[in-house]
Protein backbone atom coordinates (compact mmCIF):
# COMPACT_ATOMS: atom_id res chain seq x y z
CA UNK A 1 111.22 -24.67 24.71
CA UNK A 2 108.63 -23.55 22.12
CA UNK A 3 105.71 -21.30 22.83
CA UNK A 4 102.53 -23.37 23.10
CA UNK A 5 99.62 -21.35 21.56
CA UNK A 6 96.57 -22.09 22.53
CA UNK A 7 93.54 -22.39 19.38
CA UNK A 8 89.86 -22.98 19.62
CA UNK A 9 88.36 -26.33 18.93
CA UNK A 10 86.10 -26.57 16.65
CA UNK A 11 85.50 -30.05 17.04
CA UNK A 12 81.75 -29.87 19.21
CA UNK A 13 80.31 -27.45 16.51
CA UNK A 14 77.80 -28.80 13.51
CA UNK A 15 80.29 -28.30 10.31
CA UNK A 16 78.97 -25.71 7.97
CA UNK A 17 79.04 -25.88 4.24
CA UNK A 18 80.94 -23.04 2.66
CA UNK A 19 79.78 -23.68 -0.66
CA UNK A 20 75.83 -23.36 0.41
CA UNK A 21 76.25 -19.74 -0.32
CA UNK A 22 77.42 -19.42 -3.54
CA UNK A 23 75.59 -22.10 -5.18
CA UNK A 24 72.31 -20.71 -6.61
CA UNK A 25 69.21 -21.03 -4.72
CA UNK A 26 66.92 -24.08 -6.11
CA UNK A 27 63.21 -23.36 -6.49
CA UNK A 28 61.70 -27.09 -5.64
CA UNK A 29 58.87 -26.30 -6.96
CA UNK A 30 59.57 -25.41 -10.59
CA UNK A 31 63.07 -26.85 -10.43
CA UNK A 32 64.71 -23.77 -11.73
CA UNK A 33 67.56 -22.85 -11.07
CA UNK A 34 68.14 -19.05 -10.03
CA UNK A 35 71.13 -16.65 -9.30
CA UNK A 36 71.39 -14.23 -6.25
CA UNK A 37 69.95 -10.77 -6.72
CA UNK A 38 73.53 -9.81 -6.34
CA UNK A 39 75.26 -12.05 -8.85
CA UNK A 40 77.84 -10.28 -10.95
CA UNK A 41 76.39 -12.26 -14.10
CA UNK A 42 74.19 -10.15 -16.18
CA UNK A 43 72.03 -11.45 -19.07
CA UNK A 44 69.56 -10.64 -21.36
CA UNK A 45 66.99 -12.87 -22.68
CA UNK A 46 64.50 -12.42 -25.95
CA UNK A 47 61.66 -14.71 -26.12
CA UNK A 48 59.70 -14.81 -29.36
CA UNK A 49 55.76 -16.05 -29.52
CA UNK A 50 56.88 -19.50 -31.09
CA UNK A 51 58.62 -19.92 -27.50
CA UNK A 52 62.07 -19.31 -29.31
CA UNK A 53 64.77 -18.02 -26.69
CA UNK A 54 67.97 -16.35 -27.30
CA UNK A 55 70.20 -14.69 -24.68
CA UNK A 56 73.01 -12.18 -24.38
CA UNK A 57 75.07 -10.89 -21.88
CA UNK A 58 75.18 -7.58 -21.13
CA UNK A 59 79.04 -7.33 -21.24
CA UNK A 60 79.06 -7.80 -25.01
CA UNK A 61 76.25 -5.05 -25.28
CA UNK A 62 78.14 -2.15 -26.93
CA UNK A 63 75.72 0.41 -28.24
CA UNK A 64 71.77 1.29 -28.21
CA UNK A 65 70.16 2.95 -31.18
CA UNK A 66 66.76 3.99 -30.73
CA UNK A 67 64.59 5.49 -33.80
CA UNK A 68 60.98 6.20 -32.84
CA UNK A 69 58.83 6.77 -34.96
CA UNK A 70 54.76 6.98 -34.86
CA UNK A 71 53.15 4.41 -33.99
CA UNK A 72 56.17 1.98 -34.50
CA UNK A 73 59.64 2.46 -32.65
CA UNK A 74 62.79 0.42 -33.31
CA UNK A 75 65.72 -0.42 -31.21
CA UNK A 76 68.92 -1.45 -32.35
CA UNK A 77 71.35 -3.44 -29.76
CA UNK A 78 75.25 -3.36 -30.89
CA UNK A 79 76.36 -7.01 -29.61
CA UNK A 80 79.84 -8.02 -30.96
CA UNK A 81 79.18 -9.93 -33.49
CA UNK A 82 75.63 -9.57 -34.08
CA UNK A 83 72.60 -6.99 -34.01
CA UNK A 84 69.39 -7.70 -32.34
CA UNK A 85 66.33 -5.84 -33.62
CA UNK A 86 63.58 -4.89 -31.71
CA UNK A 87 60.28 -3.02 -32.74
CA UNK A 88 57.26 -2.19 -30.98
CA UNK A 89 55.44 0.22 -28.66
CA UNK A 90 56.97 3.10 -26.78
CA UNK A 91 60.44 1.26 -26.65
CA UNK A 92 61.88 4.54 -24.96
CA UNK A 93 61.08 3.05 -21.95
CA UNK A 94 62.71 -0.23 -22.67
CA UNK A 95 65.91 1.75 -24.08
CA UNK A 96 66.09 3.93 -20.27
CA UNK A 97 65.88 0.39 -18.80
CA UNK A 98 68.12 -1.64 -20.84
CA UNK A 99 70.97 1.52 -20.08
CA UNK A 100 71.29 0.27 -17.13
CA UNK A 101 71.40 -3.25 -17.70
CA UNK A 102 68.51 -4.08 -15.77
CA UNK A 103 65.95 -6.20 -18.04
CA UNK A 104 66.30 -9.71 -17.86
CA UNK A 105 63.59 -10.93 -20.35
CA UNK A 106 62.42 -9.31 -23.19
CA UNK A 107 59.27 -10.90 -24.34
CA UNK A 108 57.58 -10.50 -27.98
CA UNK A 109 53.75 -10.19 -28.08
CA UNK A 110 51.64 -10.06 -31.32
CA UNK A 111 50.56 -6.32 -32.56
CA UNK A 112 46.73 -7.30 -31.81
CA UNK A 113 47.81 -7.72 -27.89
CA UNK A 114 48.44 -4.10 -27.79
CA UNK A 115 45.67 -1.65 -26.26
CA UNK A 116 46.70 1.40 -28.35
CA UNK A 117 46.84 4.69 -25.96
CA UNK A 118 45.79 2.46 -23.39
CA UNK A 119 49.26 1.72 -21.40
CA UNK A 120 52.49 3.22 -21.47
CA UNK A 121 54.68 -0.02 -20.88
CA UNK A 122 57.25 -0.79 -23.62
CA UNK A 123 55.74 -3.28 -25.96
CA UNK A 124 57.97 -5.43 -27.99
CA UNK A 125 56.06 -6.98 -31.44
CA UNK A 126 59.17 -8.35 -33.73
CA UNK A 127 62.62 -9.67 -32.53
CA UNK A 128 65.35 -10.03 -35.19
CA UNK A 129 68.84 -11.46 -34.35
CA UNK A 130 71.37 -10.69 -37.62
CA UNK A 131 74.96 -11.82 -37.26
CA UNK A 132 77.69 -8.92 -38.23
């Protein structure tokens, strides 16, 4: 005769739903929705003044170039298939950041916004997207 094996019931336990932790977390208020801290999805976003948005991920990022220059610095970012221009304020900061993938909005602000000598923040004043 067979071995009878003996399993735990389940049954008197509340079920749990599996997929409650990898759907992204819903802000109520706002209604936005938002990824993990930990999620393996990395993107980059570039917001102009007009309210414009454009984003990239960071997997298609495949070079930096940063010139600065006084009192304007540029940055050129290497996505395949297209270049996106940045130029502003002590961008060296933005470049150390951006090496390790860790921006995730990059915001454009009009020149007269910027307190000359006054902060050391990277301060972004013209986004250009060109297509290779």
């Amino acid at each position: 005769m067979p071995h009878v094996q003996h399993f735990k019931s389940n049954f008197d336990q509340p079920a749990k739903d599996d997929l409650e932790m990898d759907s992204p977390r819903v802000d109520t208020a706002d209604r936005l929705y938002l990824h993990e801290d930990d999620s393996p999805v990395r993107n980059v976003c570039f917001v102009w003044e007009d309210g414009r948005k454009a984003f990239f991920n960071y997997a298609y990022l495949v070079s930096v170039d940063l010139v600065l220059s006084d009192p304007l610095n540029m940055m050129l970012l290497y996505f395949s298939g297209q270049i996106v221009t940045l130029k502003g304020y002590h961008l060296g900061l933005l470049f150390d950041l951006l090496l390790n993938h860790i921006p995730k909005t990059v915001t454009a602000n009009h020149p007269r916004y910027s307190v000359d000598g006054q902060t050391q923040d990277s301060f972004v004043t013209e986004i250009l997207v060109k297509s290779e």
